[in-house]
N, C-alpha and C. Protein backbone atom coordinates (compact mmCIF):
# COMPACT_ATOMS: atom_id res chain seq x y z
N UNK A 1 -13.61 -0.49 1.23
CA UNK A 1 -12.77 -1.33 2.09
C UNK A 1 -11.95 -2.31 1.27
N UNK A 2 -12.55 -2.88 0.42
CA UNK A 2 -11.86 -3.87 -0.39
C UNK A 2 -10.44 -3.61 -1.52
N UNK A 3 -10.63 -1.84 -1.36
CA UNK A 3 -9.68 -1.00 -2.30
C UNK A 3 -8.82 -0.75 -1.58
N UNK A 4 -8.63 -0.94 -0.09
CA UNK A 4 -7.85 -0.06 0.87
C UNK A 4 -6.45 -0.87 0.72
N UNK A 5 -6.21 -2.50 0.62
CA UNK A 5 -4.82 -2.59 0.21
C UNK A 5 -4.05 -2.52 -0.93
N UNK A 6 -4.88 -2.20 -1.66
CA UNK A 6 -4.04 -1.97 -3.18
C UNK A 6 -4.03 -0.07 -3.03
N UNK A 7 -4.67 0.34 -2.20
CA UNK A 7 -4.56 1.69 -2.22
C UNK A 7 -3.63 1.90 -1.47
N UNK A 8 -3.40 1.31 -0.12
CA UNK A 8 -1.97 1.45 0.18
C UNK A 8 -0.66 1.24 0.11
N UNK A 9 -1.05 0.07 -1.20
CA UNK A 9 0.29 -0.32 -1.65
C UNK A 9 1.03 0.64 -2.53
N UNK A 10 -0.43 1.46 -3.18
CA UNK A 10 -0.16 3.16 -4.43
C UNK A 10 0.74 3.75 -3.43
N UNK A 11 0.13 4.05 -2.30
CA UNK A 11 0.48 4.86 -1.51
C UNK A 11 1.96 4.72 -0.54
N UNK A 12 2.30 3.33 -0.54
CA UNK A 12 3.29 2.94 -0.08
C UNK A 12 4.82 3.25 -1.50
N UNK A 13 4.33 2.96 -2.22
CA UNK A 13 5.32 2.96 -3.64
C UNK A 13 5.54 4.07 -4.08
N UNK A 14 3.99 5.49 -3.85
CA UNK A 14 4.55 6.51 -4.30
C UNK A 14 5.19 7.50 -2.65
N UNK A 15 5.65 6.99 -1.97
CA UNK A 15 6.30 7.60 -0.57
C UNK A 15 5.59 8.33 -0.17
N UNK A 16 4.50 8.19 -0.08
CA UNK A 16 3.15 9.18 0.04
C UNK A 16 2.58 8.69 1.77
N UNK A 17 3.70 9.08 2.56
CA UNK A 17 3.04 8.60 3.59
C UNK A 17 1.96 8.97 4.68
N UNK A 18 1.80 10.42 4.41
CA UNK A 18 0.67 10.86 4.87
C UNK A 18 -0.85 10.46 4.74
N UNK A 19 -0.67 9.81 3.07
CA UNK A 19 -1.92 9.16 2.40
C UNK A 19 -2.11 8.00 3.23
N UNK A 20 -1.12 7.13 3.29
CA UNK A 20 -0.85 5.14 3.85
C UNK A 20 -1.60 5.90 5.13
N UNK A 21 -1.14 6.81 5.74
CA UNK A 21 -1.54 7.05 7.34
C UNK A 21 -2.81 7.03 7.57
N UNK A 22 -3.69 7.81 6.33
CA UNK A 22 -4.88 8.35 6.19
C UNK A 22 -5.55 7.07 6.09
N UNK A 23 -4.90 6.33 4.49
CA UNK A 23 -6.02 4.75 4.64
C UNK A 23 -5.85 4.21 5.53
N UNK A 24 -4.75 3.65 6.30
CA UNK A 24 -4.79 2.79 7.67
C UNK A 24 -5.91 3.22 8.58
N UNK A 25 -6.12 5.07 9.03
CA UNK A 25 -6.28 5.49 10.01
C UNK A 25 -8.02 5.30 9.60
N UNK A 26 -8.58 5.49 8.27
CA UNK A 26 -9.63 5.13 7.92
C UNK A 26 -10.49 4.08 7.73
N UNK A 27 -9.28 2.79 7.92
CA UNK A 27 -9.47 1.41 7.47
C UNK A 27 -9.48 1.01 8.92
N UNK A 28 -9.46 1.46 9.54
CA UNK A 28 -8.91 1.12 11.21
C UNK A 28 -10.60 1.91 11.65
N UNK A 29 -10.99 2.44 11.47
CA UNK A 29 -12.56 3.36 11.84
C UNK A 29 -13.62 2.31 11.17
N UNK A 30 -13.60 1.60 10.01
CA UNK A 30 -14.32 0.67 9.12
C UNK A 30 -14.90 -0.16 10.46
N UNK A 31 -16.46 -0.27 10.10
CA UNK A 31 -17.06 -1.44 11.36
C UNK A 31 -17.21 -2.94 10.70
N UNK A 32 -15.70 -3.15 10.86
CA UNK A 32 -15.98 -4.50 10.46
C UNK A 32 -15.80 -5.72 11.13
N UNK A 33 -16.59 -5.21 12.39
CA UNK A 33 -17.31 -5.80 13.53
C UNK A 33 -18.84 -6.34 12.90
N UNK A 34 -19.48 -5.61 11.83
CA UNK A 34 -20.47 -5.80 11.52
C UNK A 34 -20.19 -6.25 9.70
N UNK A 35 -18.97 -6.51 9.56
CA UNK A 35 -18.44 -6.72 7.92
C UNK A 35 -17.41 -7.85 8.53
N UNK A 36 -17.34 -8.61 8.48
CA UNK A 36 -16.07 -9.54 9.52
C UNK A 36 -15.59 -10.21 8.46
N UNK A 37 -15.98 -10.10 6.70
CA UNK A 37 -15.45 -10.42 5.83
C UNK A 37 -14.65 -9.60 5.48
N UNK A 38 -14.80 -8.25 5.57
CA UNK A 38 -13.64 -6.97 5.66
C UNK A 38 -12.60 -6.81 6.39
N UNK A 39 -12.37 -7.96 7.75
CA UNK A 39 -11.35 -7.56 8.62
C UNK A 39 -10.13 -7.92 7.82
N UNK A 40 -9.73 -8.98 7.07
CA UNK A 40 -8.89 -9.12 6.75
C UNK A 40 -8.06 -8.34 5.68
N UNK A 41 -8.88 -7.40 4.93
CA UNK A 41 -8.40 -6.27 4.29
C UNK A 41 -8.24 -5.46 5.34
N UNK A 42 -9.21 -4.87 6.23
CA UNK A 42 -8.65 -4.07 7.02
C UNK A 42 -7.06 -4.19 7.76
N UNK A 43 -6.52 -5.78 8.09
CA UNK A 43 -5.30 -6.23 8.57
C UNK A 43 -4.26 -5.77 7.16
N UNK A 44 -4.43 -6.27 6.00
CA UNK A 44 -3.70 -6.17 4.96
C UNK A 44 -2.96 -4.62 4.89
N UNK A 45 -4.14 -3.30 5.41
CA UNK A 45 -3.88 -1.88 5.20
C UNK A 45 -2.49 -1.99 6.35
N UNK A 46 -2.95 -2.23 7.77
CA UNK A 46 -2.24 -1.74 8.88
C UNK A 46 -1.14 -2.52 8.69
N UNK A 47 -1.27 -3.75 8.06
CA UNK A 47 0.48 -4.55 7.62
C UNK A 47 1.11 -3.60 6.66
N UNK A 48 0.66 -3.26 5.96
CA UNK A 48 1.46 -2.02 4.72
C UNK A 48 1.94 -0.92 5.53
N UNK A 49 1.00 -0.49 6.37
CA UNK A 49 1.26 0.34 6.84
C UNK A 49 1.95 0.32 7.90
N UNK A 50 2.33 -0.79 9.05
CA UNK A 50 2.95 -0.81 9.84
C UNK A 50 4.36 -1.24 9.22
N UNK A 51 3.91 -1.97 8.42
CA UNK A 51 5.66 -3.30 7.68
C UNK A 51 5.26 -4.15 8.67
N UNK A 52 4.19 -5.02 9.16
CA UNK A 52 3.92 -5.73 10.50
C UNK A 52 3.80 -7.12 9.61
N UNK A 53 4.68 -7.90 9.29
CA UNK A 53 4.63 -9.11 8.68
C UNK A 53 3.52 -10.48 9.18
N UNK A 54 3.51 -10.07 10.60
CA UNK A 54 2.69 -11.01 11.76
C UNK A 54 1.26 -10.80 11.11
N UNK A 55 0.73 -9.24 11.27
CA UNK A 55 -0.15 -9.01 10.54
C UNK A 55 -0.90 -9.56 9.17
N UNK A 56 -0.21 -9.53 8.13
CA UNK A 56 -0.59 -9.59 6.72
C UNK A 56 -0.46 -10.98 6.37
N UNK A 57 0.36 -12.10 7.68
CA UNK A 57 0.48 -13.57 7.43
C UNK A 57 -1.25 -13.96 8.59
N UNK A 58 -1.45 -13.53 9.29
CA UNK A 58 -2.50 -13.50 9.69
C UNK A 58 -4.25 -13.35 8.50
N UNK A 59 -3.99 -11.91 7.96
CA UNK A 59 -4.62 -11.76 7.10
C UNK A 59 -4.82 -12.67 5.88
N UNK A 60 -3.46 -13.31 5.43
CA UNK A 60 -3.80 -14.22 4.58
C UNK A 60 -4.40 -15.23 5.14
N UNK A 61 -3.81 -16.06 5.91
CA UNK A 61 -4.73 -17.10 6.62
C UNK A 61 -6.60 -16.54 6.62
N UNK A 62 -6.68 -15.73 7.07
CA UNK A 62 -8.20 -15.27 6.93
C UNK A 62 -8.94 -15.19 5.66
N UNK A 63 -7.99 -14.74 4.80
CA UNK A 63 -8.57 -14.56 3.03
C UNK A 63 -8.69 -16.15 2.67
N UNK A 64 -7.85 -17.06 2.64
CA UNK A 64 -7.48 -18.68 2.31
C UNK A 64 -8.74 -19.15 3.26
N UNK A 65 -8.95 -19.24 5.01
CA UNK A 65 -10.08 -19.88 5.20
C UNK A 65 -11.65 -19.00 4.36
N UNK A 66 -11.48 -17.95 4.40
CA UNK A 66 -12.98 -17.34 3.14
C UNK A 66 -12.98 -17.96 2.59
N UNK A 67 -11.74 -18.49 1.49
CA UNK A 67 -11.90 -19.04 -0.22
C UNK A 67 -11.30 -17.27 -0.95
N UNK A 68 -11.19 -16.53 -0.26
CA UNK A 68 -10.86 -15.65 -1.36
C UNK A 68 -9.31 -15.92 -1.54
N UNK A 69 -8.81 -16.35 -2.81
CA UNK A 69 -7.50 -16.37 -3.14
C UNK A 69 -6.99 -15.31 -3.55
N UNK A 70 -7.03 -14.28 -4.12
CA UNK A 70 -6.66 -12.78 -4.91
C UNK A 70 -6.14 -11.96 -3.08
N UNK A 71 -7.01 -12.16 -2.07
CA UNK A 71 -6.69 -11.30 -1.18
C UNK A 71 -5.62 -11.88 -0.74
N UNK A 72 -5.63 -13.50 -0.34
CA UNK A 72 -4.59 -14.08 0.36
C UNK A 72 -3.15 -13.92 -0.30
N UNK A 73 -3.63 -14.08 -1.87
CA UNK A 73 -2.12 -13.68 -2.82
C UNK A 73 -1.71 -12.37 -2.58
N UNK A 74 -2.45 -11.29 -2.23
CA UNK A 74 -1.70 -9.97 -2.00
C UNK A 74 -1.10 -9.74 -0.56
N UNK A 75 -2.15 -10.24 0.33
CA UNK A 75 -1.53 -10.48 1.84
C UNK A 75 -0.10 -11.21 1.58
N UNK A 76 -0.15 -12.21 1.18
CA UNK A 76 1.25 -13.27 1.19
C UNK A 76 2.71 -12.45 0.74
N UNK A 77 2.23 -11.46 -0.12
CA UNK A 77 2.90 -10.71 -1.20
C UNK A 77 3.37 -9.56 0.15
N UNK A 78 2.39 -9.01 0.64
CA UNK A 78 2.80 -7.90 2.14
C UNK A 78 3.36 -8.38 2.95
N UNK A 79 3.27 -9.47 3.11
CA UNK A 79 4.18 -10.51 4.53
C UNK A 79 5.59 -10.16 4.30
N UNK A 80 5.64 -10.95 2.90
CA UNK A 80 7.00 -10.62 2.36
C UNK A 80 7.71 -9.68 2.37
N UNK A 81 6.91 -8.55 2.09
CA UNK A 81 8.33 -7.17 1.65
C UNK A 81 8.28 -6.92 3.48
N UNK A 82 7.03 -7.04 3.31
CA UNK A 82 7.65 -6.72 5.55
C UNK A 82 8.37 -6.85 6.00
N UNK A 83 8.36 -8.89 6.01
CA UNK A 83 9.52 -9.26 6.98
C UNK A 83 11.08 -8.36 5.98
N UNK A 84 11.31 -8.31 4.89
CA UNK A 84 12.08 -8.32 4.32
C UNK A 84 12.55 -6.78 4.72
N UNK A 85 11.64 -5.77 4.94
CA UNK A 85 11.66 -4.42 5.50
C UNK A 85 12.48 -4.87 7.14
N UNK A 86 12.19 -5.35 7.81
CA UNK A 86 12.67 -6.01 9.13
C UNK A 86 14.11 -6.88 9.01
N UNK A 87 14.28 -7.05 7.87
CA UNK A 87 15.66 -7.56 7.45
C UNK A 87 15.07 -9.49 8.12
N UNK A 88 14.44 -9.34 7.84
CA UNK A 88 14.05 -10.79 8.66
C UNK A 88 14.01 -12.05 7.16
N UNK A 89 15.42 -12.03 6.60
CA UNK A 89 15.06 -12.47 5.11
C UNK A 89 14.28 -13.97 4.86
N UNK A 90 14.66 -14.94 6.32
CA UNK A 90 14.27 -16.41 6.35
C UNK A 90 12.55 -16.41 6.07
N UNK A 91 11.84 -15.09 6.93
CA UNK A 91 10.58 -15.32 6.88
C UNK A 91 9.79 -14.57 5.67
N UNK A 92 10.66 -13.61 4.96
CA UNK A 92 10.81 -12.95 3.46
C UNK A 92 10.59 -13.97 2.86
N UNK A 93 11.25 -15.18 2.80
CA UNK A 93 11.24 -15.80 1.54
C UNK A 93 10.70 -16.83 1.32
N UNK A 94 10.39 -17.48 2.77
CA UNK A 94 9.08 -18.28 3.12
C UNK A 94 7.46 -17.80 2.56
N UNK A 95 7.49 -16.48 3.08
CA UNK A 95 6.08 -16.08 3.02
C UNK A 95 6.22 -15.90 1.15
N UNK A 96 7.53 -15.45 0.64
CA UNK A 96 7.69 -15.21 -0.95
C UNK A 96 7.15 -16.58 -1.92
N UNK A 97 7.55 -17.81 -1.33
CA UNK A 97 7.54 -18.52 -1.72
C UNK A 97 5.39 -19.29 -1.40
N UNK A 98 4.98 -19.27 -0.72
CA UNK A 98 3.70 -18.98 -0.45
C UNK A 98 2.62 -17.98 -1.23
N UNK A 99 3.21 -16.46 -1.79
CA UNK A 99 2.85 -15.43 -2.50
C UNK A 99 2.90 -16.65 -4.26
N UNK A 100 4.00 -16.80 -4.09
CA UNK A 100 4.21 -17.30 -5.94
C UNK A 100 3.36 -18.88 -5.74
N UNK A 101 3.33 -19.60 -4.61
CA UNK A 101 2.61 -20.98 -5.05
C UNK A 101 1.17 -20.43 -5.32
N UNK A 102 0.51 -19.62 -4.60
CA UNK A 102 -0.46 -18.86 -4.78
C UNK A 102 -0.76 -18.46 -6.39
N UNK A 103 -0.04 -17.55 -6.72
CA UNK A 103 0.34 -16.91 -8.01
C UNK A 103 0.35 -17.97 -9.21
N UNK A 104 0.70 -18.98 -8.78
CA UNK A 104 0.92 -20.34 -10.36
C UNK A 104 -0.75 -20.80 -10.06
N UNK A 105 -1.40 -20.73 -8.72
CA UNK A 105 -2.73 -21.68 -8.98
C UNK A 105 -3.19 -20.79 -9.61
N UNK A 106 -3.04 -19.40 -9.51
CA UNK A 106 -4.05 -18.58 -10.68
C UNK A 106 -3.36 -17.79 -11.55
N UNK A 107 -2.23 -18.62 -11.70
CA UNK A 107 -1.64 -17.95 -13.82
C UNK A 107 -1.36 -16.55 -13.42
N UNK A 108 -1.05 -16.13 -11.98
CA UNK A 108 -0.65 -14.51 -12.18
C UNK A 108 0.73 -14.40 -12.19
N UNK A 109 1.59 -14.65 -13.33
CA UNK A 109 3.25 -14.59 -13.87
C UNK A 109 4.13 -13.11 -13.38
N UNK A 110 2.70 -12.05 -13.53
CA UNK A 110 3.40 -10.84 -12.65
C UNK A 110 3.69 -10.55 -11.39
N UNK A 111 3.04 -11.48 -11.02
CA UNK A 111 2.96 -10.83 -9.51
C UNK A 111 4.29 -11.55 -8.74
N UNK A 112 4.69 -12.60 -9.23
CA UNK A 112 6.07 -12.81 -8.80
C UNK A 112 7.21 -11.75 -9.85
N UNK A 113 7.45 -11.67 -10.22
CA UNK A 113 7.99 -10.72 -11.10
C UNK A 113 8.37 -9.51 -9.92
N UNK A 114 7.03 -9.19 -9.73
CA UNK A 114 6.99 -7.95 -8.89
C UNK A 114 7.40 -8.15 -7.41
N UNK A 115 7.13 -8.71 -6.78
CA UNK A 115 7.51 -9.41 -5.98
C UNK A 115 9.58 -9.70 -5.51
N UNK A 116 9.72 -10.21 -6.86
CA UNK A 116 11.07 -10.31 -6.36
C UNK A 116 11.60 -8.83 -6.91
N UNK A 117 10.94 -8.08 -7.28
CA UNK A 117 11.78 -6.79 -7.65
C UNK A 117 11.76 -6.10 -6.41
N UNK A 118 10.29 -5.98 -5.73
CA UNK A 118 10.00 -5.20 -4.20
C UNK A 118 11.41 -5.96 -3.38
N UNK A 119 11.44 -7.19 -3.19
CA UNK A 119 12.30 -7.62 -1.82
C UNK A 119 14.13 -7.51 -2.30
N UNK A 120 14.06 -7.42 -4.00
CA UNK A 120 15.42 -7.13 -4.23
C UNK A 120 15.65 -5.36 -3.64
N UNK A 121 14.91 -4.93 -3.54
CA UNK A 121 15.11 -3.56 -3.15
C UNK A 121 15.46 -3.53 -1.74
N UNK A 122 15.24 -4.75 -0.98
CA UNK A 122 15.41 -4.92 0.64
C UNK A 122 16.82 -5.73 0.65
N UNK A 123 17.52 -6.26 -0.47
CA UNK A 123 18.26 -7.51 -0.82
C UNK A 123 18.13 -8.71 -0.29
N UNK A 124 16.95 -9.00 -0.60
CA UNK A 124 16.43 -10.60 -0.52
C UNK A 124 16.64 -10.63 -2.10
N UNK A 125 17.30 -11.99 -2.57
CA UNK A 125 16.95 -12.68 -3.93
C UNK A 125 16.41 -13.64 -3.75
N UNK A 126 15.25 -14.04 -4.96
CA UNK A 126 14.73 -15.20 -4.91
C UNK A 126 15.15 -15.89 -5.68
N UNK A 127 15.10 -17.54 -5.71
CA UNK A 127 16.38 -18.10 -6.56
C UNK A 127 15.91 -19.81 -6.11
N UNK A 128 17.20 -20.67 -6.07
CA UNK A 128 17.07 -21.52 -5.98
C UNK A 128 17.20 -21.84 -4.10
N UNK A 129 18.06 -20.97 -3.43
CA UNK A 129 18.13 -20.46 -2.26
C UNK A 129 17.08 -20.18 -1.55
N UNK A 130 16.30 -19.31 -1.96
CA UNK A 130 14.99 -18.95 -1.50
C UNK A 130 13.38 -19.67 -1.79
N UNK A 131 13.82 -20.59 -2.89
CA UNK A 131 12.51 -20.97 -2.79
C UNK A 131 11.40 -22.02 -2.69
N UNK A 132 12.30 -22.99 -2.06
CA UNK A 132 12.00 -24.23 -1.44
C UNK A 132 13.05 -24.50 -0.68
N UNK A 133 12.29 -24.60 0.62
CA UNK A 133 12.82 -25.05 1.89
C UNK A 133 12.11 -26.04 2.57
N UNK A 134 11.41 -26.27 2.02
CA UNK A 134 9.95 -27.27 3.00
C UNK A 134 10.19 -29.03 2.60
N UNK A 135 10.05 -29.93 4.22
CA UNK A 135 10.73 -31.13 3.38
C UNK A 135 9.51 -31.85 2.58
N UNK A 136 9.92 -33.10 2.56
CA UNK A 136 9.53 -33.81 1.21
C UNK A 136 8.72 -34.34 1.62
N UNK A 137 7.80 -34.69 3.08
CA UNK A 137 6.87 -35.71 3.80
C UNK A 137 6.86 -34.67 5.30
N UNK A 138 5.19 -35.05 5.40
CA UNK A 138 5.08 -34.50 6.84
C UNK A 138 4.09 -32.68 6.51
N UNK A 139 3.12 -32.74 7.68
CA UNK A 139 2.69 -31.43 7.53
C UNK A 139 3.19 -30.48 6.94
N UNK A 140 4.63 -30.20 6.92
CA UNK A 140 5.14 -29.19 7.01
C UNK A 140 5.47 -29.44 5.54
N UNK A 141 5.50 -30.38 4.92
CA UNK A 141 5.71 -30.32 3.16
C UNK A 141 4.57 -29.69 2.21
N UNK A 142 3.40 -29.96 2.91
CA UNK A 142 2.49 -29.33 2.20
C UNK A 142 2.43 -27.55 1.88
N UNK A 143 1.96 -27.78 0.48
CA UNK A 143 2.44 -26.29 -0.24
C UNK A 143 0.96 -25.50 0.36
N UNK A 144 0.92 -24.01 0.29
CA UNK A 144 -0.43 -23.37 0.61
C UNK A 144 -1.09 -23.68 0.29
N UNK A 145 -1.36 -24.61 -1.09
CA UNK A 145 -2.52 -24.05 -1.92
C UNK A 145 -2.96 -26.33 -1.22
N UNK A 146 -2.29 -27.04 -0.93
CA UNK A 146 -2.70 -28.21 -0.27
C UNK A 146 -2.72 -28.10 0.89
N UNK A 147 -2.37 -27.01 1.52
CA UNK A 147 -3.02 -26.74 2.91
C UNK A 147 -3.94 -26.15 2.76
N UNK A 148 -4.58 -25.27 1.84
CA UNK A 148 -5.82 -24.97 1.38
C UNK A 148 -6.94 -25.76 1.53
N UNK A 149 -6.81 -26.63 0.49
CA UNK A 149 -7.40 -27.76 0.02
C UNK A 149 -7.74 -28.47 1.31
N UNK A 150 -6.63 -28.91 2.18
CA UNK A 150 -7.09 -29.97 3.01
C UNK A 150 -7.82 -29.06 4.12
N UNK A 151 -7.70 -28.04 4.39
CA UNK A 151 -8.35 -27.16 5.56
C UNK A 151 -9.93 -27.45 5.16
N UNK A 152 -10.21 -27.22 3.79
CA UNK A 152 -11.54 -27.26 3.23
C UNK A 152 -11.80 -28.38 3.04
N UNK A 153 -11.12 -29.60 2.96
CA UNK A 153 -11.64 -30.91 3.21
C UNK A 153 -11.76 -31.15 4.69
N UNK A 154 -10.99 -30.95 5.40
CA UNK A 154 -11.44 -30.52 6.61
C UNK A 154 -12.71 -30.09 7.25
N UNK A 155 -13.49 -29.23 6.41
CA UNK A 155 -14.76 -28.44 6.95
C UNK A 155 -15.68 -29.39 6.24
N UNK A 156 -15.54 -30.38 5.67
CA UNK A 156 -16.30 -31.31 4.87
C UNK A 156 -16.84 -30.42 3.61
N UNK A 157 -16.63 -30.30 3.05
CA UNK A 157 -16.80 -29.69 1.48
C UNK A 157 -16.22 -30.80 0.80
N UNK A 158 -17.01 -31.34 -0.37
CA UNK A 158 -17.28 -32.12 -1.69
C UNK A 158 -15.78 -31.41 -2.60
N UNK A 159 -14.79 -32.36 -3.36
CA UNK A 159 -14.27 -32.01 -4.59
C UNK A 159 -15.21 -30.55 -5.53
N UNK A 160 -16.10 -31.56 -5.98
CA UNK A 160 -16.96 -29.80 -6.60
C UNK A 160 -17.17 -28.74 -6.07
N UNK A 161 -17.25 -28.97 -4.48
CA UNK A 161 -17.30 -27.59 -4.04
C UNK A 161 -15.93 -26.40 -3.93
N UNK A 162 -15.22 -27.64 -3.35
CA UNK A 162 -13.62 -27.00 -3.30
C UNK A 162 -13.03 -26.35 -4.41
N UNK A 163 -13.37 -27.15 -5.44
CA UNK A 163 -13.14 -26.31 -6.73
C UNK A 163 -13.74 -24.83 -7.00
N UNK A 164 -15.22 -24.93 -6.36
CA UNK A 164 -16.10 -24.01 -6.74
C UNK A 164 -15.13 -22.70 -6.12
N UNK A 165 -15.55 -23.19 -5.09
CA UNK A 165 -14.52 -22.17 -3.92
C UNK A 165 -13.64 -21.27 -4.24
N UNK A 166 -12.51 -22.19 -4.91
CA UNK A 166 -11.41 -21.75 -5.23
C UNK A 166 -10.59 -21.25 -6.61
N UNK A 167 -11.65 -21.89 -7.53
CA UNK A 167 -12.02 -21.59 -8.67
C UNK A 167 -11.02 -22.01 -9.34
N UNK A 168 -11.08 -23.51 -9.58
CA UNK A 168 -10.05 -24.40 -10.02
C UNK A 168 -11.06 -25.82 -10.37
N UNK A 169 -10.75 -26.75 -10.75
CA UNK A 169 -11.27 -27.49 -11.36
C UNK A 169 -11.42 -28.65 -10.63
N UNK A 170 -12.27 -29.70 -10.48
CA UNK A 170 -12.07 -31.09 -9.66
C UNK A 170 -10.91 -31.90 -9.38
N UNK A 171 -10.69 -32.17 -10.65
CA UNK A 171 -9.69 -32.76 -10.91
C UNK A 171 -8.19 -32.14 -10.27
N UNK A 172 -8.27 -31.39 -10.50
CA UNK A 172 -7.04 -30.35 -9.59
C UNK A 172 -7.12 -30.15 -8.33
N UNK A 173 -8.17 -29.90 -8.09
CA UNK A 173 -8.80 -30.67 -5.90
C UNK A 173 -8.10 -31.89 -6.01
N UNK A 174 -8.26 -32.75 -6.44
CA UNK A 174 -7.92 -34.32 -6.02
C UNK A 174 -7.02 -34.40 -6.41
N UNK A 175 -5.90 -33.79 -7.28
CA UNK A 175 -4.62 -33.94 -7.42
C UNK A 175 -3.70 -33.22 -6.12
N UNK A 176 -4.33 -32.56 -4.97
CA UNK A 176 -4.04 -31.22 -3.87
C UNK A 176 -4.21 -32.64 -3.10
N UNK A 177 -5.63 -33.17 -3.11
CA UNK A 177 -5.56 -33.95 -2.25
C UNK A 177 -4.59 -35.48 -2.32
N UNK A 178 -4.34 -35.97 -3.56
CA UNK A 178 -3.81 -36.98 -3.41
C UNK A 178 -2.23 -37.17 -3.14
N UNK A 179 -1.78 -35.61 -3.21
CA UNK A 179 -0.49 -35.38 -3.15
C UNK A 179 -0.08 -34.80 -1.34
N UNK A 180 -1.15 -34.62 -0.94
CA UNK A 180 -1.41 -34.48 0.44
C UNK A 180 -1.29 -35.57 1.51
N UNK A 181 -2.23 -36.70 0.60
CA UNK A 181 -2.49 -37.73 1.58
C UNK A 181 -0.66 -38.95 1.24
N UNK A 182 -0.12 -38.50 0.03
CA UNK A 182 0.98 -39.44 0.08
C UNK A 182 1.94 -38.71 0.67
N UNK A 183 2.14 -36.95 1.06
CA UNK A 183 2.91 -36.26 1.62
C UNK A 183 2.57 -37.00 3.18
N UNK A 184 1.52 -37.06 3.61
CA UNK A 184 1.28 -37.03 5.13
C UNK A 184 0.88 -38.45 5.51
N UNK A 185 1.41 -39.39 4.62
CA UNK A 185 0.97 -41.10 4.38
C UNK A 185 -0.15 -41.72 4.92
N UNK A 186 -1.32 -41.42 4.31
CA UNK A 186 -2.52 -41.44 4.92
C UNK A 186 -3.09 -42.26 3.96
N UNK A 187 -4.22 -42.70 4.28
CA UNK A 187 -5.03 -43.28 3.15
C UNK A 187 -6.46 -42.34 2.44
N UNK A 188 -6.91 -41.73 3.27
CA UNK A 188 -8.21 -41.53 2.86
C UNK A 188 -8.33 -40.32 3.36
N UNK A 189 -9.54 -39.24 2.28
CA UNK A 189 -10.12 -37.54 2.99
C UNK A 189 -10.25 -37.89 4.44
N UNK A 190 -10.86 -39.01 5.06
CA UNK A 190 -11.30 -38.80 6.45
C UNK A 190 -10.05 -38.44 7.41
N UNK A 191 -9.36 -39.36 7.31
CA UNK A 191 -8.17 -39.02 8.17
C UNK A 191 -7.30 -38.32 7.46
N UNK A 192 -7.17 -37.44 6.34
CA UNK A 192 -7.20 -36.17 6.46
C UNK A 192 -7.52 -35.27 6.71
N UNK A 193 -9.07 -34.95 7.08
CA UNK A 193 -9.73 -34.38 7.78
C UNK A 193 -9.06 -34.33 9.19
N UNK A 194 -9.06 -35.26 9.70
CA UNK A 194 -8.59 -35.47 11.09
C UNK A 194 -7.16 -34.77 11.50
N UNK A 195 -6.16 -34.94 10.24
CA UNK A 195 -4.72 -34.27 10.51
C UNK A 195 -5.04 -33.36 10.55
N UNK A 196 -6.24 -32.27 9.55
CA UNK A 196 -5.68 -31.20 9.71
C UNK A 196 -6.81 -30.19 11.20
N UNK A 197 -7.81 -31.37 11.84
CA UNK A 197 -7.99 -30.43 13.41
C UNK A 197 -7.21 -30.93 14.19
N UNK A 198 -6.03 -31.61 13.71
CA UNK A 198 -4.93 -31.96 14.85
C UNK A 198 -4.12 -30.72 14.98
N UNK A 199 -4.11 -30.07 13.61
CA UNK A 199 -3.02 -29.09 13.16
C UNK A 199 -3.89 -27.44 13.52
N UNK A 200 -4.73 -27.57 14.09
CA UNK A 200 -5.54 -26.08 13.79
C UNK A 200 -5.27 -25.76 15.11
């Protein structure tokens, strides 16, 4: 199950669509009714496989509340060429820009690379155009990886744990958080906590 979106991404790249049909149609049979840590790969297949952008922005959200970052970075990465398949370039380059903040918390330099090569093939460019749009104060400034952060300060989890989680360092939690709480002019984790079950 955990192979099924990088297997359909093989399968998507080599025009092999009988295969994508097969993993969806197999990944879609998976009881992960009784694996509910698997659903969100299972969403990741049927977004590849549909081009269902709704889907695979869903799925990430599900990988990010786990703590798994690697799934949410590939979901974020499927959102993208989706909407971008849909010609829908505003939400292409949103979700693009989400894929790469992702991508810098864990040093993966290729995967944007790749990324803007997939959506140049749709003609989305990523650029200075595409890749900050979000303002400077207010919920909506916060980057994924401090909406991360504060979701999990949110659930009451410790700096050390958040780190643990996410597999980043303390100090880099409290730099998510302190850039959070002056984005959303707050004083303290608690009533950050509080913004973000205002926001859920």
């Amino acid at each position: 199950m955990t192979s099924g979106p990088d297997t359909a991404r093989v399968a998507l790249r080599a025009g092999d669509t009988a295969l994508l049909d097969r993993i969806a149609v197999d990944t879609a049979a998976a009881p992960v009714a009784e694996m509910p840590g698997m659903a969100p790969a299972a969403d990741v297949v049927r977004a590849v496989a549909e081009r269902d952008p709704d889907r695979a922005m869903a799925a990430a959200s599900a990988f990010a509340a786990r703590g798994n970052v690697l799934g949410e970075l590939g979901a974020w990465e499927e959102a993208a060429v989706a909407a971008a398949v849909r010609r829908d370039a505003e939400r292409a380059r949103g979700c693009a820009a989400r894929c790469t903040n992702v991508a810098a918390l864990l040093g993966a330099t290729a995967v944007e690379r790749r990324l803007t090569a997939r959506l140049r093939e749709h003609e989305i460019r990523l650029g200075v155009t595409g890749r900050r749009q979000r303002p400077s104060s207010g919920w909506d400034s916060l980057t994924p990886t401090e909406l991360q952060v504060a979701g999990l300060v949110g659930q009451g989890l410790t700096s050390p744990q958040i780190a643990s989680r996410l597999y980043i360092s303390p100090r880099t939690v409290q730099t998510h958080i302190s850039h959070s709480l002056r984005k959303l002019g707050i004083g303290s984790r608690v009533e950050l906590a509080t913004t973000v079950a205002r926001h859920r």
